[in-house]
Every structure is written in C-alpha cells, then in structure tokens.
N, C-alpha and C. Protein backbone atom coordinates (compact mmCIF):
# COMPACT_ATOMS: atom_id res chain seq x y z
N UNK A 1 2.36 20.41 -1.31
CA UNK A 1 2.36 18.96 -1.34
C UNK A 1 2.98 18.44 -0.03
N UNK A 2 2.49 17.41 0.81
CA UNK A 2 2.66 16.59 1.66
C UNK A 2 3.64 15.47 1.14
N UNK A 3 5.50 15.92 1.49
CA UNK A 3 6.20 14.74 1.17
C UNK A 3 6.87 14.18 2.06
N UNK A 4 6.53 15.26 3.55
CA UNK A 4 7.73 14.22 4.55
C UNK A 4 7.22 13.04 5.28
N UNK A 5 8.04 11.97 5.79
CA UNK A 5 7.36 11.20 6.71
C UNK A 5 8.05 11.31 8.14
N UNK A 6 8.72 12.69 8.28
CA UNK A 6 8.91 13.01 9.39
C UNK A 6 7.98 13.23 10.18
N UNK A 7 8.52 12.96 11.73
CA UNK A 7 7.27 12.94 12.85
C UNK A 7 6.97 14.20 12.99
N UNK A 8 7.77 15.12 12.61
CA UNK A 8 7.84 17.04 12.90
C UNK A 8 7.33 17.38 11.67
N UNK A 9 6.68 16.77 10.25
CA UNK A 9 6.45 17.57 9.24
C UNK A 9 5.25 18.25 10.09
N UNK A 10 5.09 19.50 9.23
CA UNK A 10 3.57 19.93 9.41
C UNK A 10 2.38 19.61 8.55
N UNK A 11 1.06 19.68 9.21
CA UNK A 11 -0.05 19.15 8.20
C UNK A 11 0.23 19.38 7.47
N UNK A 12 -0.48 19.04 6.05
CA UNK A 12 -0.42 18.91 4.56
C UNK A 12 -1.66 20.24 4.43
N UNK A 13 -1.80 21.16 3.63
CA UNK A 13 -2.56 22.27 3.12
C UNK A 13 -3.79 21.74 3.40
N UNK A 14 -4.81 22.01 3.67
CA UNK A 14 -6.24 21.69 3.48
C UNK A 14 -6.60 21.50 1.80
N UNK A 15 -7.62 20.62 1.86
CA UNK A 15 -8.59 20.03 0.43
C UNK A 15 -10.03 20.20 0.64
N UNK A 16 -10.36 19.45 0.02
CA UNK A 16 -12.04 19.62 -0.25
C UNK A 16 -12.24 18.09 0.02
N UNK A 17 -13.30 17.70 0.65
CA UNK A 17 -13.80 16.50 0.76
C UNK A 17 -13.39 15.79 -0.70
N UNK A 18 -14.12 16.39 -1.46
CA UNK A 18 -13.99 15.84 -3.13
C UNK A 18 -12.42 15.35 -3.45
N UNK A 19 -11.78 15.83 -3.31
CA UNK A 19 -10.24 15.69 -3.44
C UNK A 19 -10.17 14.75 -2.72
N UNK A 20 -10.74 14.62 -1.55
CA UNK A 20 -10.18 13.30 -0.54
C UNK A 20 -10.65 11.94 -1.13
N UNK A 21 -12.22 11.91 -1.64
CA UNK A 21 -12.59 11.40 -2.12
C UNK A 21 -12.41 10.94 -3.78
N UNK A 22 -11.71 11.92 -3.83
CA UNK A 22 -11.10 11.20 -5.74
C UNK A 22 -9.69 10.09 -5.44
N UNK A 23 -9.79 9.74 -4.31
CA UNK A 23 -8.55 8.92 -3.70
C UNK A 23 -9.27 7.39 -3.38
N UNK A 24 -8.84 6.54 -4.52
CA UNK A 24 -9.70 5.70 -4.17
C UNK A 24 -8.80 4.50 -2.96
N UNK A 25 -8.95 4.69 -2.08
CA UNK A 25 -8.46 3.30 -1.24
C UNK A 25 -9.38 2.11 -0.45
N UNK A 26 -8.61 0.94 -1.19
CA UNK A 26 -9.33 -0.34 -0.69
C UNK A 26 -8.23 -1.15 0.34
N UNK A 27 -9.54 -1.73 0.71
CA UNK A 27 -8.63 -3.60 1.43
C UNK A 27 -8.48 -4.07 0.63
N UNK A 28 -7.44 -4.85 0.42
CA UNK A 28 -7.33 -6.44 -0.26
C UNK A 28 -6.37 -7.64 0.73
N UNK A 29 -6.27 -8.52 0.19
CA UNK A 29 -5.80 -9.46 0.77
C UNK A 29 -4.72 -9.98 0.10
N UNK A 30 -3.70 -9.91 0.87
CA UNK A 30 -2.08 -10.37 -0.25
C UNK A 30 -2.23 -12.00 -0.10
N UNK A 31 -1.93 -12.13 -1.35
CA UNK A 31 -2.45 -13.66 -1.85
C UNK A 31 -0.93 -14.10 -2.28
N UNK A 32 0.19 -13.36 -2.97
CA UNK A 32 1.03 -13.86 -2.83
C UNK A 32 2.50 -12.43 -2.61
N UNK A 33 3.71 -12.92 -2.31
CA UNK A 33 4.93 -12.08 -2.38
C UNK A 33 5.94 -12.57 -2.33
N UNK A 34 6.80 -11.79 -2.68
CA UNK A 34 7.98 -12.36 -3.16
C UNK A 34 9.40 -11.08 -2.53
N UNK A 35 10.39 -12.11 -2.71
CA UNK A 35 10.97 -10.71 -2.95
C UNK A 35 11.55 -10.04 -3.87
N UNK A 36 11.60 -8.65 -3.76
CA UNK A 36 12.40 -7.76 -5.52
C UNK A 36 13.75 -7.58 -4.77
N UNK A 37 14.55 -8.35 -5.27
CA UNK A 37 16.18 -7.54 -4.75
C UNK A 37 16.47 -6.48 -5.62
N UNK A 38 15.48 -6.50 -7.26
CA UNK A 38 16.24 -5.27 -7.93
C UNK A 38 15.62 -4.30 -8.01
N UNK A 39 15.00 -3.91 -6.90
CA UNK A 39 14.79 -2.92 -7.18
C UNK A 39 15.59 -1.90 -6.26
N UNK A 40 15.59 -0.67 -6.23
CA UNK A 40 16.68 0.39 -5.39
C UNK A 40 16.78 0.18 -4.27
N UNK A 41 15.50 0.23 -3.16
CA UNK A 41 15.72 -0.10 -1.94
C UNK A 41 15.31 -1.27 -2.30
N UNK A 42 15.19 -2.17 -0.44
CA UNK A 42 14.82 -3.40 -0.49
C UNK A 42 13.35 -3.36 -0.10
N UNK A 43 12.82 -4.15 -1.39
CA UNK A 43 10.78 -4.27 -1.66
C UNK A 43 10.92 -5.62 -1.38
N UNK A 44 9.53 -5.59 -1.25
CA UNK A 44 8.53 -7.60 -1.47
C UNK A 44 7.35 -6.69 -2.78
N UNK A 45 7.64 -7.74 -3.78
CA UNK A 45 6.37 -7.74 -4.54
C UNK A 45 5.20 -8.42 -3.99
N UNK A 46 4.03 -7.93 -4.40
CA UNK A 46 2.66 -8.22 -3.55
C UNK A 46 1.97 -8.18 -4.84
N UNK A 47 1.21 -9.62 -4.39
CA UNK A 47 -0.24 -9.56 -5.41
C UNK A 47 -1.87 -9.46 -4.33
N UNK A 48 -2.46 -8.68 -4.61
CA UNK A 48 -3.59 -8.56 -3.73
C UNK A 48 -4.86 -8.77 -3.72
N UNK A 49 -5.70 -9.28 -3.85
CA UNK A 49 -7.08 -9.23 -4.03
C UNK A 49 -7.86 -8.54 -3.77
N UNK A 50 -8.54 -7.68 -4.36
CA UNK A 50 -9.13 -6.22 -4.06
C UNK A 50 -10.75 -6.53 -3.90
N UNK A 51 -11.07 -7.99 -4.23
CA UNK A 51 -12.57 -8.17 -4.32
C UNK A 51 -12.75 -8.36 -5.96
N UNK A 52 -13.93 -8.81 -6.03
CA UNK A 52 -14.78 -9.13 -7.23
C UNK A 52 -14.20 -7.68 -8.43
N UNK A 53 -15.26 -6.27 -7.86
CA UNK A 53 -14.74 -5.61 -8.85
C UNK A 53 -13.56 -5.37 -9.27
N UNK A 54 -12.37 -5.31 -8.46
CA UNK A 54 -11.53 -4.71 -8.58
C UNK A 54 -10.74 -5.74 -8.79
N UNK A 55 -10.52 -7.14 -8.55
CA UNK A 55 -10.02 -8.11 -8.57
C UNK A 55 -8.37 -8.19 -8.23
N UNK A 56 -7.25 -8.62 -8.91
CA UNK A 56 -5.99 -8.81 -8.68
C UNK A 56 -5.11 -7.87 -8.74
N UNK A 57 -3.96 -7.05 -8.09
CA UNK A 57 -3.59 -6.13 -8.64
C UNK A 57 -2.16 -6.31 -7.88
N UNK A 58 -1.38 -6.05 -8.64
CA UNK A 58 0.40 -6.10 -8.28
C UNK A 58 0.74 -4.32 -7.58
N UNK A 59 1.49 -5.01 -6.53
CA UNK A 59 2.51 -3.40 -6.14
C UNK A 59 4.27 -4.00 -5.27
N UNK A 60 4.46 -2.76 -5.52
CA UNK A 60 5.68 -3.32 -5.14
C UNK A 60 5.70 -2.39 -3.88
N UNK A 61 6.60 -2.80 -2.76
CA UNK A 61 6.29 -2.10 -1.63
C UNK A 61 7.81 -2.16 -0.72
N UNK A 62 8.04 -1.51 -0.07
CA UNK A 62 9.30 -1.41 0.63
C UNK A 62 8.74 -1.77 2.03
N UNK A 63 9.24 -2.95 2.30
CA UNK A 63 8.64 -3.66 3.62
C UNK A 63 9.54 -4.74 4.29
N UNK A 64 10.72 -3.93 4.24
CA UNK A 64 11.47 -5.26 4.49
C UNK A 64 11.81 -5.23 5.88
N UNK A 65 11.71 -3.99 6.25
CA UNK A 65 12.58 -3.80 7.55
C UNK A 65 11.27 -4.27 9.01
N UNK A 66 10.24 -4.32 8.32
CA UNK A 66 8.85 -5.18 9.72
C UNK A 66 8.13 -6.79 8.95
N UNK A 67 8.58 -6.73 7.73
CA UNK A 67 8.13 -7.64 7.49
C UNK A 67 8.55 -9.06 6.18
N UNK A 68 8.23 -10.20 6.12
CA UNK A 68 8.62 -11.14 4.82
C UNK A 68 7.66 -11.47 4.17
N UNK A 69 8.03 -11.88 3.00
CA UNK A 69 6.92 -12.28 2.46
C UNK A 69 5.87 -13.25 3.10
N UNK A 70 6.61 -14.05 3.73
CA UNK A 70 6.02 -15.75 4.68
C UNK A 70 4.74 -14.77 5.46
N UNK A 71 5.30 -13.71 6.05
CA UNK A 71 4.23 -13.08 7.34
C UNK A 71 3.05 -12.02 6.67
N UNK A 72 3.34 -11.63 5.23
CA UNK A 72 2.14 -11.09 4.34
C UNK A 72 1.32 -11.97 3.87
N UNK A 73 1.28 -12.90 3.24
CA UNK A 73 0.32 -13.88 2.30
C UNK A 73 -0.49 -14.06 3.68
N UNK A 74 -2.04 -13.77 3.57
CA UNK A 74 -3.03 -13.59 4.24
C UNK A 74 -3.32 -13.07 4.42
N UNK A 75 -2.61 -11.65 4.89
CA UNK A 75 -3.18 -10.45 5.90
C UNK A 75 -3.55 -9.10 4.92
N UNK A 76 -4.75 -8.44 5.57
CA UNK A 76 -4.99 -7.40 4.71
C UNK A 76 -4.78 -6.24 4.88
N UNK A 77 -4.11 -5.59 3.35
CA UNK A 77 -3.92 -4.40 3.71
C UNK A 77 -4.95 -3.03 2.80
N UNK A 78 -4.43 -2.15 2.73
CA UNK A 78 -4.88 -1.15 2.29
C UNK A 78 -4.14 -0.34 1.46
N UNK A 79 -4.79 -0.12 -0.15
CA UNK A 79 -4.13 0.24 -1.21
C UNK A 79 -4.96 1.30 -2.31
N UNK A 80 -3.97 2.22 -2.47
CA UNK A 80 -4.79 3.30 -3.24
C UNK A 80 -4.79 2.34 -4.91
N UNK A 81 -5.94 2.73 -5.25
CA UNK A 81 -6.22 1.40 -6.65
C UNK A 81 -6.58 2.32 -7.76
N UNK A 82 -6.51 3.69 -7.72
CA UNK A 82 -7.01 4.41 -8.86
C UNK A 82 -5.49 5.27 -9.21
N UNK A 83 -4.21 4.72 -8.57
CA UNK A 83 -3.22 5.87 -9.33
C UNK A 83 -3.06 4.99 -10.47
N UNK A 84 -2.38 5.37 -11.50
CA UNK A 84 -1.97 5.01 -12.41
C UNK A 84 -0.67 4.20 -12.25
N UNK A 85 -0.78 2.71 -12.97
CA UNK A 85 0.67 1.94 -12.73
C UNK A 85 1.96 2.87 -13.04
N UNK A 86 2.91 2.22 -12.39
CA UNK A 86 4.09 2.96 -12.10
C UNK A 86 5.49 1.54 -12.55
N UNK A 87 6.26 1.96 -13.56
CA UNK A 87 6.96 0.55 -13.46
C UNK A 87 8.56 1.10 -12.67
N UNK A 88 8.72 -0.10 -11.94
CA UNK A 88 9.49 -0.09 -10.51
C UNK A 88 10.73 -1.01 -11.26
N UNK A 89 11.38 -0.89 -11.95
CA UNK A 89 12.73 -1.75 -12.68
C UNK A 89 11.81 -2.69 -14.07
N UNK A 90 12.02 -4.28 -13.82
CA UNK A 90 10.56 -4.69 -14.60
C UNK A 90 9.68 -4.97 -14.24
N UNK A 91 9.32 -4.57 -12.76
CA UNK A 91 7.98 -4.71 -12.76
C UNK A 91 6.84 -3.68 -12.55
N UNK A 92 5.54 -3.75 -13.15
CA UNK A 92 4.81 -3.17 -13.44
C UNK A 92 3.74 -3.19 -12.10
N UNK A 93 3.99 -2.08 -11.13
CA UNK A 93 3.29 -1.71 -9.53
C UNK A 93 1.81 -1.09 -10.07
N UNK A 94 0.82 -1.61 -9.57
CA UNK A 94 -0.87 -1.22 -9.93
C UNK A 94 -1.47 -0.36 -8.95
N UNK A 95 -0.44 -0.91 -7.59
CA UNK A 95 -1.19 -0.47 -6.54
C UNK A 95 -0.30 0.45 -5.80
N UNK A 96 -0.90 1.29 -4.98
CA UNK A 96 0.22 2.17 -3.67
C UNK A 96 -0.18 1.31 -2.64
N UNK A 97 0.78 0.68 -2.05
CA UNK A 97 0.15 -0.24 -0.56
C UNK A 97 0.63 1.18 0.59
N UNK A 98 -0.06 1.16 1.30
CA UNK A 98 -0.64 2.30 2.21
C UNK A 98 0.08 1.75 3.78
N UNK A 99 1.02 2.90 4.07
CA UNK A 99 1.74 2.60 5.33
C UNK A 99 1.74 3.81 6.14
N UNK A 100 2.74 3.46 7.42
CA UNK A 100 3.26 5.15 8.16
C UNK A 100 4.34 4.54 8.32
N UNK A 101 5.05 5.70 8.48
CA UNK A 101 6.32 5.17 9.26
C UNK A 101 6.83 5.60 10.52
N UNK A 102 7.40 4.51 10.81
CA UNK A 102 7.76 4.01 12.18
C UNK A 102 9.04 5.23 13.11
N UNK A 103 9.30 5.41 14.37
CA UNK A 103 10.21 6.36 14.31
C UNK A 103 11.65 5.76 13.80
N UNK A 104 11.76 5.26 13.23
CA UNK A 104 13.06 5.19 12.56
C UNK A 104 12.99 5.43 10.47
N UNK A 105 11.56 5.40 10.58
CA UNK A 105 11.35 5.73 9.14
C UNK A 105 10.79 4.77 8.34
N UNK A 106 10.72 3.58 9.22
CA UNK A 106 10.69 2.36 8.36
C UNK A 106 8.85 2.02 8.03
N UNK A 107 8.40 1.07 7.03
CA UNK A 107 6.84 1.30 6.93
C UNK A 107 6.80 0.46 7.38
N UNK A 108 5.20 0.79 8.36
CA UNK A 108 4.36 -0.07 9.19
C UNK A 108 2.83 -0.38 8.53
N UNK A 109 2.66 -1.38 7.44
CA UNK A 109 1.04 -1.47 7.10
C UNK A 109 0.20 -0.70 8.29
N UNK A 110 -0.73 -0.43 7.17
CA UNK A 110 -2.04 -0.12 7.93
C UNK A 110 -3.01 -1.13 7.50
N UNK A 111 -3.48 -2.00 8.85
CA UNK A 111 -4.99 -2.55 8.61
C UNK A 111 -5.84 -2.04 9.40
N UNK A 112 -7.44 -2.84 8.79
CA UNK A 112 -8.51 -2.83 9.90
C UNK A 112 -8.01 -3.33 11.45
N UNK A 113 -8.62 -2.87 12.36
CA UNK A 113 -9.05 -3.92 13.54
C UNK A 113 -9.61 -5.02 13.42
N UNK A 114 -10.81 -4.66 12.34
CA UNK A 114 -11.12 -6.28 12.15
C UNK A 114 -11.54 -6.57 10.99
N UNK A 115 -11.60 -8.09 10.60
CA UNK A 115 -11.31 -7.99 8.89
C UNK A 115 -12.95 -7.62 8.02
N UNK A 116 -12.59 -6.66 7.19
CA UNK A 116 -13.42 -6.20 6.46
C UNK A 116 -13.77 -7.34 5.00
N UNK A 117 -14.67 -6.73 3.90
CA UNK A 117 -14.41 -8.36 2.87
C UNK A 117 -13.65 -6.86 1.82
N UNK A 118 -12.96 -8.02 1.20
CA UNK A 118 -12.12 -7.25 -0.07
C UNK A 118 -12.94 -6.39 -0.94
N UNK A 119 -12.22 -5.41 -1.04
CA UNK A 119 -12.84 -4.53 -1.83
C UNK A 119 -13.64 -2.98 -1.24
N UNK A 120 -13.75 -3.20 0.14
CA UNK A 120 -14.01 -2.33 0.94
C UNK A 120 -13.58 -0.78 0.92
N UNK A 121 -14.67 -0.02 0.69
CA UNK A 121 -13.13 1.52 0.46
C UNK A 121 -12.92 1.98 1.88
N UNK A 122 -12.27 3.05 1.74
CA UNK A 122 -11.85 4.05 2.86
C UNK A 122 -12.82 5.28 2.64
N UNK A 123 -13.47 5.68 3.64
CA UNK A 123 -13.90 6.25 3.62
C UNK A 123 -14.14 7.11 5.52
C-alpha cells in the first residue's frame, strides 16, 4: 500500500489498468464551504457538484494551510466519488477531494488547466 506523502517515498507496487479504473474520480465544482474546527486537524467542509449524474456530494478536506473557504466556492476540483462515506466527528464526508502535497506536507488541490463540465472522470 501507497501511504507516504513523502517526496522520497517509493512508487506504489504496480496494478492492473482495471484496478486503476475501479477508482472512480470526477470534477466538481465547490458550491459551498465552511469551516470544521472540530474536527482533529484543521478542515473546510466542501459541498461539490459532481454534475447531473452524480449530483451534490459533501467531503471534508484538510486545506487550511493554501486555502479558505472565500477562495474555494467556484473553483473545481477533483474527487474520488465511489469510496464509501466516511464520518469525520458529525459530519458525514461522501467524497475524497484529491490533492499532493506541498514540500512542507501541506495539500495543494489538483485541477484541470482548463475548466472541464462537472462530472467529468479521470481517466
């Protein structure tokens, strides 16, 4: 298993396309956030718009150290939409919002270059 986000980990084992592909990740568009002070570290809750099929979906995300809520509502990110919710204190996370981190450790969204429409996978 692939758990560090060190710059020195080594690759993660090889998979099968299929495996890569049972990973479902979309765009959406954060429509609103907030912040969670209770949760362990410091998060912004995010609501996202994933598109028609996939529609609204909550995650909670540790983003405090590049970003506020004020500078998310609009911009799109990218979120694995097929793990199973996860509850984060009381709130109930739908989504994995999809980052790297920075050399100090901290997460940096990943978007498009240019904006895709919601709902878009990774592929």
């Amino acid at each position: 298993m692939h758990v560090s986000n060190s710059l020195n980990a080594a690759a993660a084992a090889p998979i099968t396309f299929d495996a890569f592909m049972a990973v479902d990740i979309r765009i959406g568009t954060v429509v609103s956030a907030e912040p969670f002070p209770e949760a362990r570290a410091p998060s912004i809750k995010l609501v996202i718009d994933f598109g028609s099929a996939i529609g609204q979906k909550k995650s909670s995300a540790r983003l405090t150290e590049h970003y506020t809520p004020e500078t998310l509502v609009g911009r799109q990110v990218a979120g694995v939409v097929n793990f199973p919710p996860r509850q984060i204190g009381k709130f109930m996370s739908e989504v994995l919002t999809v980052g790297f981190a920075d050399e100090a450790g901290a997460v940096v969204l990943f978007k498009p270059d240019i904006p895709v429409p919601n709902g878009s996978r990774l592929f």
